[in-house]
C-alpha atoms as a PDB file:
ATOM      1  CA  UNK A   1     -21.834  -4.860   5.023  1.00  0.00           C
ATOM      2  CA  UNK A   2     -18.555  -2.649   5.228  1.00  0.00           C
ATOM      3  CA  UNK A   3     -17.951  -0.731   2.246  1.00  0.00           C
ATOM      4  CA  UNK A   4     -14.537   0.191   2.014  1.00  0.00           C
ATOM      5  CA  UNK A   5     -13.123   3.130  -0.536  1.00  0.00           C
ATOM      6  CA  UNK A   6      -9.814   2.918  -2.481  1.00  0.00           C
ATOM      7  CA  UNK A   7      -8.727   6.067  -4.765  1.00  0.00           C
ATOM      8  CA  UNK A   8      -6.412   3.647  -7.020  1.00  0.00           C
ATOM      9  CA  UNK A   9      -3.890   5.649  -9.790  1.00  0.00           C
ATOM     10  CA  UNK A  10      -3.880   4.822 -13.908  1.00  0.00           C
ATOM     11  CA  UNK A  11      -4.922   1.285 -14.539  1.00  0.00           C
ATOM     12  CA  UNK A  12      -1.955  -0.862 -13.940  1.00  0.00           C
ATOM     13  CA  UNK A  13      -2.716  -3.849 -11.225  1.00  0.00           C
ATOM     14  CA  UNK A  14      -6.383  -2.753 -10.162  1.00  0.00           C
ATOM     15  CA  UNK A  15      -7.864  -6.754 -10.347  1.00  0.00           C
ATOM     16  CA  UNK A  16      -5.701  -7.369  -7.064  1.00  0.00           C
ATOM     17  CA  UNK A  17      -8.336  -5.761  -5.299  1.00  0.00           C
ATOM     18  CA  UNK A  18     -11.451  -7.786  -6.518  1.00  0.00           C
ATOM     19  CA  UNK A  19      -8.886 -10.610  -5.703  1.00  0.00           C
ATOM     20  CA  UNK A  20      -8.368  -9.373  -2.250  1.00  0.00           C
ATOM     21  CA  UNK A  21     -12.028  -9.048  -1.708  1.00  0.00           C
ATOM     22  CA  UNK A  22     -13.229 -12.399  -2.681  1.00  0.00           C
ATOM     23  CA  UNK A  23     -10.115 -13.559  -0.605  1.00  0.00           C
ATOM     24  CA  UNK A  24     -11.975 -11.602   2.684  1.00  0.00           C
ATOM     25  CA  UNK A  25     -14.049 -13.958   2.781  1.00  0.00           C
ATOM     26  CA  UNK A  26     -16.744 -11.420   4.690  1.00  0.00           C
ATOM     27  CA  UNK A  27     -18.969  -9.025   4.606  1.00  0.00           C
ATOM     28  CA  UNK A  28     -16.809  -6.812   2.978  1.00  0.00           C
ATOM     29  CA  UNK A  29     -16.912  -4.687  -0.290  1.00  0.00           C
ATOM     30  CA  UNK A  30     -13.961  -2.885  -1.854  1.00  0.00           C
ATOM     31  CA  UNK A  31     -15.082   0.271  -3.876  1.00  0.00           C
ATOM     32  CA  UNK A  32     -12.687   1.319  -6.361  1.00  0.00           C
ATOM     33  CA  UNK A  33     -12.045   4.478  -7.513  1.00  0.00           C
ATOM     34  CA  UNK A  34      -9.917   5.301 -10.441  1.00  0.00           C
ATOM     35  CA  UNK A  35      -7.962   8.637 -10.844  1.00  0.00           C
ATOM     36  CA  UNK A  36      -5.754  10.056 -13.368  1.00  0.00           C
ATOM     37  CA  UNK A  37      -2.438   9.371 -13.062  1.00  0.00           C
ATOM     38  CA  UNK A  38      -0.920  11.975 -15.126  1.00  0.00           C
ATOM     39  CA  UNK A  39       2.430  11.208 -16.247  1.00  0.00           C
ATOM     40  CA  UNK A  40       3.379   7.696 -16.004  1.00  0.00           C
ATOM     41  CA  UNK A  41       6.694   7.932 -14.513  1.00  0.00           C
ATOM     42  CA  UNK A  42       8.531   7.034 -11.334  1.00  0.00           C
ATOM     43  CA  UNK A  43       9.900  10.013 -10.464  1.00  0.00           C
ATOM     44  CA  UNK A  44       8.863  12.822  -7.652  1.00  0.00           C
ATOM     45  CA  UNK A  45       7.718  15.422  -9.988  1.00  0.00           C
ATOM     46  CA  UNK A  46       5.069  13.643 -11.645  1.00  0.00           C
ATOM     47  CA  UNK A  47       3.921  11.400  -8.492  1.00  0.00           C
ATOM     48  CA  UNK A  48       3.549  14.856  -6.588  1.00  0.00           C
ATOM     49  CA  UNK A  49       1.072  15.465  -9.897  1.00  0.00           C
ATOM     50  CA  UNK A  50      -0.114  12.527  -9.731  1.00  0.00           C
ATOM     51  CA  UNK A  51      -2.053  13.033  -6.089  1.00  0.00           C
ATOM     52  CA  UNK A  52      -2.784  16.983  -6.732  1.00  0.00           C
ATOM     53  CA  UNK A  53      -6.081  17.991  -4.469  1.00  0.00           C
ATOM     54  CA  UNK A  54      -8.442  18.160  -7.997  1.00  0.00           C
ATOM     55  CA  UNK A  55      -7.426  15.154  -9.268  1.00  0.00           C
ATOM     56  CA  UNK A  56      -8.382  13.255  -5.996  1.00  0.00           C
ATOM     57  CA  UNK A  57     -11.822  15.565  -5.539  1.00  0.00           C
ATOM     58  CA  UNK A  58     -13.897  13.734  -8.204  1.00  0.00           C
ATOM     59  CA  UNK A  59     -13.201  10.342  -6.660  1.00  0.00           C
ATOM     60  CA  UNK A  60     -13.730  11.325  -3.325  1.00  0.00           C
ATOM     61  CA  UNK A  61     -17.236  12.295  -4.158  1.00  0.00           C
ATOM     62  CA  UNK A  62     -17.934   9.175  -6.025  1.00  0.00           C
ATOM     63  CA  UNK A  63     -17.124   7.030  -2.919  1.00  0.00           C
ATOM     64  CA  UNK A  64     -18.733   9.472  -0.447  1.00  0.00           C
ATOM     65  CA  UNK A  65     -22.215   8.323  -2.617  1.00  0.00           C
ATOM     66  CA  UNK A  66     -20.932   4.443  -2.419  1.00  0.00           C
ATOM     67  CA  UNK A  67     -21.571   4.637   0.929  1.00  0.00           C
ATOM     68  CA  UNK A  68     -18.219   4.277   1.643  1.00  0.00           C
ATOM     69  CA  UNK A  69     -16.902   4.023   5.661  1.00  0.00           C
ATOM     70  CA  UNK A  70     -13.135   5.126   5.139  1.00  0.00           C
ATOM     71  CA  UNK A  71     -11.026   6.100   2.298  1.00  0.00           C
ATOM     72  CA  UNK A  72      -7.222   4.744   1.087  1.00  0.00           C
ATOM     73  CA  UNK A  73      -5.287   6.567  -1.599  1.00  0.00           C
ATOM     74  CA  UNK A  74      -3.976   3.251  -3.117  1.00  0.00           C
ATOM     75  CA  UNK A  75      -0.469   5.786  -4.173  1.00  0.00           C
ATOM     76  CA  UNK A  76       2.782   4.494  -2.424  1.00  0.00           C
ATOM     77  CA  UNK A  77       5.068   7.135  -3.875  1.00  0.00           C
ATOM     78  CA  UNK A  78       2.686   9.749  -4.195  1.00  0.00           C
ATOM     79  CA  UNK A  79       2.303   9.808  -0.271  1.00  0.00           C
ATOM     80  CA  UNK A  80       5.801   9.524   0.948  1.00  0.00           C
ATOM     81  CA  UNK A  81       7.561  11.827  -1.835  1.00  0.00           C
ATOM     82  CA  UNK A  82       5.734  14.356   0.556  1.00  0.00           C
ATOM     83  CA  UNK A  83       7.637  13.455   3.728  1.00  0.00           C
ATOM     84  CA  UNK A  84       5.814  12.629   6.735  1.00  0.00           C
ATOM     85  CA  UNK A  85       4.397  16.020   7.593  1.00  0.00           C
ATOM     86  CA  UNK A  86       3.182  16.155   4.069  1.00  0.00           C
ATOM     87  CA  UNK A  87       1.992  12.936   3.733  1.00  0.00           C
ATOM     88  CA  UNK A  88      -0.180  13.859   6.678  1.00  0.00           C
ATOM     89  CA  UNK A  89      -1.642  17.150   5.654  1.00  0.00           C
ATOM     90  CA  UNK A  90      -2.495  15.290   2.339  1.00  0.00           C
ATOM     91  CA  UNK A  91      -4.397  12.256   4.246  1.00  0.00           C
ATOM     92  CA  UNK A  92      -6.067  15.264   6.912  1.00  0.00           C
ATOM     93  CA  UNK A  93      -7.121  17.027   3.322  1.00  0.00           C
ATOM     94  CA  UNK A  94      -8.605  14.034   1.977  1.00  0.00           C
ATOM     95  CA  UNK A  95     -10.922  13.594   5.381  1.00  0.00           C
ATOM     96  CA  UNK A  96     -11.917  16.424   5.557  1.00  0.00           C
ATOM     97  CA  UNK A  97     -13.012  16.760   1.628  1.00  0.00           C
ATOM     98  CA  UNK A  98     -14.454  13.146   1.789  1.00  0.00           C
ATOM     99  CA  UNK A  99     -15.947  13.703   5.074  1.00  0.00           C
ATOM    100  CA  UNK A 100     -15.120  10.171   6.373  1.00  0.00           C
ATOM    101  CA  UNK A 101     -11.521   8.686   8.023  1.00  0.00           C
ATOM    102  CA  UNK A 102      -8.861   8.452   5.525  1.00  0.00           C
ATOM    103  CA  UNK A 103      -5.267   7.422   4.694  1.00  0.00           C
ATOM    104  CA  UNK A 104      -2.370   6.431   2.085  1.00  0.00           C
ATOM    105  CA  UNK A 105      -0.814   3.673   1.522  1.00  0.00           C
ATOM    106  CA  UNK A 106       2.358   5.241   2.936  1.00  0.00           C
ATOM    107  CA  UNK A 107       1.249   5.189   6.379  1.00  0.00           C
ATOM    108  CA  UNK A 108      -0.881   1.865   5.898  1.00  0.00           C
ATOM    109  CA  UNK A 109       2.828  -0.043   5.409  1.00  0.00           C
ATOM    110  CA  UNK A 110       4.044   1.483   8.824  1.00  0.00           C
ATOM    111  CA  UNK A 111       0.666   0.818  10.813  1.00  0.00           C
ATOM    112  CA  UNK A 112       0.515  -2.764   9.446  1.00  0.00           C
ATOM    113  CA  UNK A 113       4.286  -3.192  10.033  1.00  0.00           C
ATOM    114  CA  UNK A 114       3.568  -1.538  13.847  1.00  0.00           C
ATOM    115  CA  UNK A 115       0.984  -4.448  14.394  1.00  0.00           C
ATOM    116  CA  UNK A 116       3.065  -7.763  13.466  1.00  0.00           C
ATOM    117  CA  UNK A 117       5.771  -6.466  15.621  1.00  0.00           C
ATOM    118  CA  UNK A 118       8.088  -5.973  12.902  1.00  0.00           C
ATOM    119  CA  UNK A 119      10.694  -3.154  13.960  1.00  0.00           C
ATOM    120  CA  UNK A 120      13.007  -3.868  11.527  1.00  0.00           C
ATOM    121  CA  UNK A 121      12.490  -4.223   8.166  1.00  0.00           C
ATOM    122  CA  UNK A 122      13.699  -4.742   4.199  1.00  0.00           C
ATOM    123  CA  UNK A 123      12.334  -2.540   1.105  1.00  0.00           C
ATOM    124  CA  UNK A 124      11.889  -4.415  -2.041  1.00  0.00           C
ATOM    125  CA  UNK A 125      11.331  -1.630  -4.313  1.00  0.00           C
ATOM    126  CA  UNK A 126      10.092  -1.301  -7.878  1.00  0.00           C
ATOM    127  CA  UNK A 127      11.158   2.094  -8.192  1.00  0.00           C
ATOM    128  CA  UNK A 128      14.505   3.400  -8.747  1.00  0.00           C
ATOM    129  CA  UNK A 129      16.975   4.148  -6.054  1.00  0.00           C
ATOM    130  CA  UNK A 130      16.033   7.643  -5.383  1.00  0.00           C
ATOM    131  CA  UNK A 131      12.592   7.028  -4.941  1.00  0.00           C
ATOM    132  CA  UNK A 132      12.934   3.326  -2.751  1.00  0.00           C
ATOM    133  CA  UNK A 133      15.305   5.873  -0.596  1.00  0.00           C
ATOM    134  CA  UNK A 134      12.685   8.552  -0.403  1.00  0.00           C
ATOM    135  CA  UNK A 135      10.842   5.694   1.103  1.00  0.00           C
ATOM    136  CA  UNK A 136      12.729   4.023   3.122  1.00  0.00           C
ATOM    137  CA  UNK A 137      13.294   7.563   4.883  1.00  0.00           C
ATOM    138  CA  UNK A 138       9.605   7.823   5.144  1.00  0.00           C
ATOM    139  CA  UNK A 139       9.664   4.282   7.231  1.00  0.00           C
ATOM    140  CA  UNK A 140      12.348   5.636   9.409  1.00  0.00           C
ATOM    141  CA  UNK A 141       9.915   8.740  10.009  1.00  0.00           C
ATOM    142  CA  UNK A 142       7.385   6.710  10.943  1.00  0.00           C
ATOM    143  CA  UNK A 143      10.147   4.879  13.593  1.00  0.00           C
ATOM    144  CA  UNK A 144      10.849   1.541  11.495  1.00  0.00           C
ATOM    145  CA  UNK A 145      14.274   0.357  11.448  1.00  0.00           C
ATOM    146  CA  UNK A 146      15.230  -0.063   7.598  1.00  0.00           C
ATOM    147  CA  UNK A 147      18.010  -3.082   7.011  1.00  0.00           C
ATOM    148  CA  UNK A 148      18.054  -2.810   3.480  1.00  0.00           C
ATOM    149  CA  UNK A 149      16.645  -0.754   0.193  1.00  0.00           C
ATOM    150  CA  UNK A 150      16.720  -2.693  -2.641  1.00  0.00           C
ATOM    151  CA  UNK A 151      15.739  -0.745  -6.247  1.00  0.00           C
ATOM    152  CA  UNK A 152      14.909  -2.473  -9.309  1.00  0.00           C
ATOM    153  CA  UNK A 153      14.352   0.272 -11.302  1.00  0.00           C
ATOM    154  CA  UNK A 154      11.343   0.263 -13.314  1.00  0.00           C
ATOM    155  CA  UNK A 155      10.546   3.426 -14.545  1.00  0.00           C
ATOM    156  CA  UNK A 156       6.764   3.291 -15.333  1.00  0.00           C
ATOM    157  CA  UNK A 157       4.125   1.857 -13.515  1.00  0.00           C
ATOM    158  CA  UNK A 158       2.486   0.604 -16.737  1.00  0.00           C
ATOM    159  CA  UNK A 159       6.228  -1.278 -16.097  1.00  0.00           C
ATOM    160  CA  UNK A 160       5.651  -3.087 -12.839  1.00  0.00           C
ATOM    161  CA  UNK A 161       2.028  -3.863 -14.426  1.00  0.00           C
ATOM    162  CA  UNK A 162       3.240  -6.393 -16.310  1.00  0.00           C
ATOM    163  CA  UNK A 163       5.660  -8.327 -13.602  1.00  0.00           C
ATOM    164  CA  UNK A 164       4.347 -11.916 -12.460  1.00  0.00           C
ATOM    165  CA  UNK A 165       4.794 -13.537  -9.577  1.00  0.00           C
ATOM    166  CA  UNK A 166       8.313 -14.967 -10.567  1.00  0.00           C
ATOM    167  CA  UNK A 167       9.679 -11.353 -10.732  1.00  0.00           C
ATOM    168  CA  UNK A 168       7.640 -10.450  -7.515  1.00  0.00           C
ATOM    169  CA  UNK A 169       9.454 -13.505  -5.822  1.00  0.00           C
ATOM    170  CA  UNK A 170      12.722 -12.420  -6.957  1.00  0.00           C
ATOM    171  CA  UNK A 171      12.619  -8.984  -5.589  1.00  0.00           C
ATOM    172  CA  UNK A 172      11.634  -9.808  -2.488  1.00  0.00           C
ATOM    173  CA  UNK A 173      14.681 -12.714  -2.168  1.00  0.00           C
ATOM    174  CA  UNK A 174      16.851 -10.327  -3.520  1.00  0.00           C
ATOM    175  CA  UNK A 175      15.333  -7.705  -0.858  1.00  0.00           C
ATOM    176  CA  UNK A 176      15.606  -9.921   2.257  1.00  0.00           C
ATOM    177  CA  UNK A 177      18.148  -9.338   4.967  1.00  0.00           C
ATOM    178  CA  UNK A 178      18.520 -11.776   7.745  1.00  0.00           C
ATOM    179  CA  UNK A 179      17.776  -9.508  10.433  1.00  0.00           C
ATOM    180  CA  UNK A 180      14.491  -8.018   9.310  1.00  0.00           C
ATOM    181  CA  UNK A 181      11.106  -8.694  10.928  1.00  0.00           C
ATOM    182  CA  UNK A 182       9.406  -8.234   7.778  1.00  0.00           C
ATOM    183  CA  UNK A 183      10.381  -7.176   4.237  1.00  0.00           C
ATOM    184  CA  UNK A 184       7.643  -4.811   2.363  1.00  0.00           C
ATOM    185  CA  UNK A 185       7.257  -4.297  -1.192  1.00  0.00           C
ATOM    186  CA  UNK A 186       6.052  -0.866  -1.879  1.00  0.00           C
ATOM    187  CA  UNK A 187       4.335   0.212  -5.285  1.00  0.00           C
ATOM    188  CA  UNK A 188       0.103  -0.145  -6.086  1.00  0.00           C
ATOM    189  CA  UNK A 189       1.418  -0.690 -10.283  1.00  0.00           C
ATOM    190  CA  UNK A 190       2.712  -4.454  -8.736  1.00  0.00           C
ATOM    191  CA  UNK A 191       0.499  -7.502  -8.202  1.00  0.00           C
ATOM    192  CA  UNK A 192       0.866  -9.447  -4.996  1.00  0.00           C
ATOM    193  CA  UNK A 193      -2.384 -10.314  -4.308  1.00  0.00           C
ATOM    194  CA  UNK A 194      -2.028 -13.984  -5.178  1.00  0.00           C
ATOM    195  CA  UNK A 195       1.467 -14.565  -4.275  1.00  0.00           C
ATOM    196  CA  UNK A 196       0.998 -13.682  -0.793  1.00  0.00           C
ATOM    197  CA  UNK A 197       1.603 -17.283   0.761  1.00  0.00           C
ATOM    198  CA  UNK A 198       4.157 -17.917  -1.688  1.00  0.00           C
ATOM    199  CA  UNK A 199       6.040 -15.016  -0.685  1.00  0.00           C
ATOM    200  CA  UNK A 200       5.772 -15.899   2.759  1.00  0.00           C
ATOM    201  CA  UNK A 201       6.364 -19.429   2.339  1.00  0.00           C
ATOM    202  CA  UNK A 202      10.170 -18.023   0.600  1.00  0.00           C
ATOM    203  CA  UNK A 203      10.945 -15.766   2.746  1.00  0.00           C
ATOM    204  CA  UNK A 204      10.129 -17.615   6.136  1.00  0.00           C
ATOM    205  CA  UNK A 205       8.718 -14.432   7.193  1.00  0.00           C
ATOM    206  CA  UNK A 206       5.940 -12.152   6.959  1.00  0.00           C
ATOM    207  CA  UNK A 207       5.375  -9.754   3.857  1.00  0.00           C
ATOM    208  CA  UNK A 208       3.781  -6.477   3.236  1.00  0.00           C
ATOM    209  CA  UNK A 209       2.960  -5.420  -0.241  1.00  0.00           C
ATOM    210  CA  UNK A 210       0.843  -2.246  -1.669  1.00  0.00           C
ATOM    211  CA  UNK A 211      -2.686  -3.616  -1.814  1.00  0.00           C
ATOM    212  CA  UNK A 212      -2.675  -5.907   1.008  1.00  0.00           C
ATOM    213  CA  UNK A 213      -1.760  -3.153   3.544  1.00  0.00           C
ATOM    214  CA  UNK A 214      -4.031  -1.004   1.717  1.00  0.00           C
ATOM    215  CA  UNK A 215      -7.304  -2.472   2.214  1.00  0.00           C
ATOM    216  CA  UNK A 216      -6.165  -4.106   5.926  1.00  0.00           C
ATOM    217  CA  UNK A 217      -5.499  -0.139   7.126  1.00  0.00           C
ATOM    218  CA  UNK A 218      -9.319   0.944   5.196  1.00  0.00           C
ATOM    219  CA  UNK A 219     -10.352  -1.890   7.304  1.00  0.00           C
ATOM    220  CA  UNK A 220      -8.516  -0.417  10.394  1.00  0.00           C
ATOM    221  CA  UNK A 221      -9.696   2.749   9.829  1.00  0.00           C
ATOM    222  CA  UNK A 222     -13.512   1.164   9.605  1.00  0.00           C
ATOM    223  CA  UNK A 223     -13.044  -0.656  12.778  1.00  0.00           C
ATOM    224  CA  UNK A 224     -12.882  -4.283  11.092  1.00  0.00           C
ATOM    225  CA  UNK A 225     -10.704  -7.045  11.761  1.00  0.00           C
ATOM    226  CA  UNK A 226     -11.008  -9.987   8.914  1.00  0.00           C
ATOM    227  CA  UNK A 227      -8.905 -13.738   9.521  1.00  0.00           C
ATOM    228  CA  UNK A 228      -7.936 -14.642   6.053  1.00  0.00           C
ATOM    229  CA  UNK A 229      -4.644 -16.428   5.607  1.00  0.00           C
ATOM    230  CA  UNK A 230      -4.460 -16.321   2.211  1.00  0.00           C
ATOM    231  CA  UNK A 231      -3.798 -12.616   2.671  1.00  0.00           C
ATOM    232  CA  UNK A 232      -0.644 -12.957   5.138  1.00  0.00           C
ATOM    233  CA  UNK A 233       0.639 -12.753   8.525  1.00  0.00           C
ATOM    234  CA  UNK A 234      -0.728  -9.192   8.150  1.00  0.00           C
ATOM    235  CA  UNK A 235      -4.666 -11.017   8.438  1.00  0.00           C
ATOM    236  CA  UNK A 236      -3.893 -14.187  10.634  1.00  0.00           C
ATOM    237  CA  UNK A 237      -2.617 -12.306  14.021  1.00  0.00           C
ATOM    238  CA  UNK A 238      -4.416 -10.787  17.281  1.00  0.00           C
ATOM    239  CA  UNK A 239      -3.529  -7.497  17.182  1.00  0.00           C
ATOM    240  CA  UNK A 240      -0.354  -6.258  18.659  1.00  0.00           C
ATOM    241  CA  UNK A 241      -0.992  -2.431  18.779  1.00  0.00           C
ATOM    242  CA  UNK A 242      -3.868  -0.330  18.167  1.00  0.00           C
ATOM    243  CA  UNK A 243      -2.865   3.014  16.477  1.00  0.00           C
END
């Protein structure tokens, strides 16, 4: 058994992750962690709250006694509002406090973009423009090529909560750009977890979203590999690169 530890924000899509771990199909268990989220409110000052080092310490120590292997903080913005050198001294703070490997969901969208090949890619973004720019520079850190940022907006995550998979659909058409590899849909308030194939199917192409990346790079960082194609292109394929 590989138990796997997500710090997850506020309470806004959380039952993707049960979803995603029936989906594994494996030996596999997904701890979840809630923390406070603060202000609800896509914008950089309260997502920089939203991650602060106390607010994350309680969860970490709850996972550390779950017996978790590796630790994801399930925050999109929260990581990449940082930059890339911040991002990273957050993730190297979070080892070191949990005492096991760790990462964001920031860097799990470039490391699962890095292994299906997908240089270039489209940003389907919840958030408004600043903030789907914020990340789209955070992609380009991390050496993506970014065709497109596309903003819808939303200003809460309680917000992107509530979408279905019609609205997840249409951001990611309206997203799409002929010459990406792969178009990614940032944000842990949306639920993807069961339009996955869907999305695909649309799109003709593969498609990253918050929690899917999430638990794939906890499994990376746990040294697991799971086929299950309900999940994506991101759990069908050999891997490509090892990071």
């Amino acid at each position: 058994m590989t138990a796997l530890g997500v710090l997850y924000p506020g309470h806004s899509a959380e039952d993707d992750y049960p979803r995603i771990e029936q989906l594994l199909g494996s030996d596999i268990r997904v701890e979840l962690v809630h923390t406070d989220i603060g202000e609800d409110a896509h914008s950089v000052g309260a997502l920089r709250q939203t991650g602060t080092p106390e607010r994350l310490a309680a969860g970490l120590e709850r996972l550390r006694l779950s017996g978790a292997e590796a630790v994801v903080w399930a925050c999109a913005g929260e990581g990449f509002v940082h930059g890339w050198e911040g991002a990273q001294e957050q993730v190297r703070g979070l080892a070191r406090t949990a005492g096991m490997p760790a990462s964001s969901t920031s860097f799990a969208f470039v490391h699962a973009a890095q292994e299906i090949a997908a240089a270039r890619v489209a940003v389907g973004a919840t958030y408004p423009d600043d903030l789907a720019g914020l990340f789209a520079a955070f992609l380009r850190a991390g050496g993506l090529e970014v065709t497109g940022v596309h903003g819808s907006g939303t200003v809460t995550a309680a917000e992107a909560g509530t979408w279905g998979e019609a609205e997840v659909l249409a951001l990611a058409r309206a997203a799409d750009d002929p010459g990406a590899d792969a178009v990614l849909l940032p944000d842990t308030a949306l639920h993807t977890a069961a339009s996955l194939p869907a999305l695909e199917k649309e799109l003709g192409k593969p498609v990253l979203t918050a929690h899917q990346v999430t638990v794939w790079e906890a499994l990376r960082l746990a040294d697991r590999r799971v086929n299950a194609p309900a999940l994506g292109a991101l759990f069908t394929r050999e891997p490509i690169v090892q990071v």
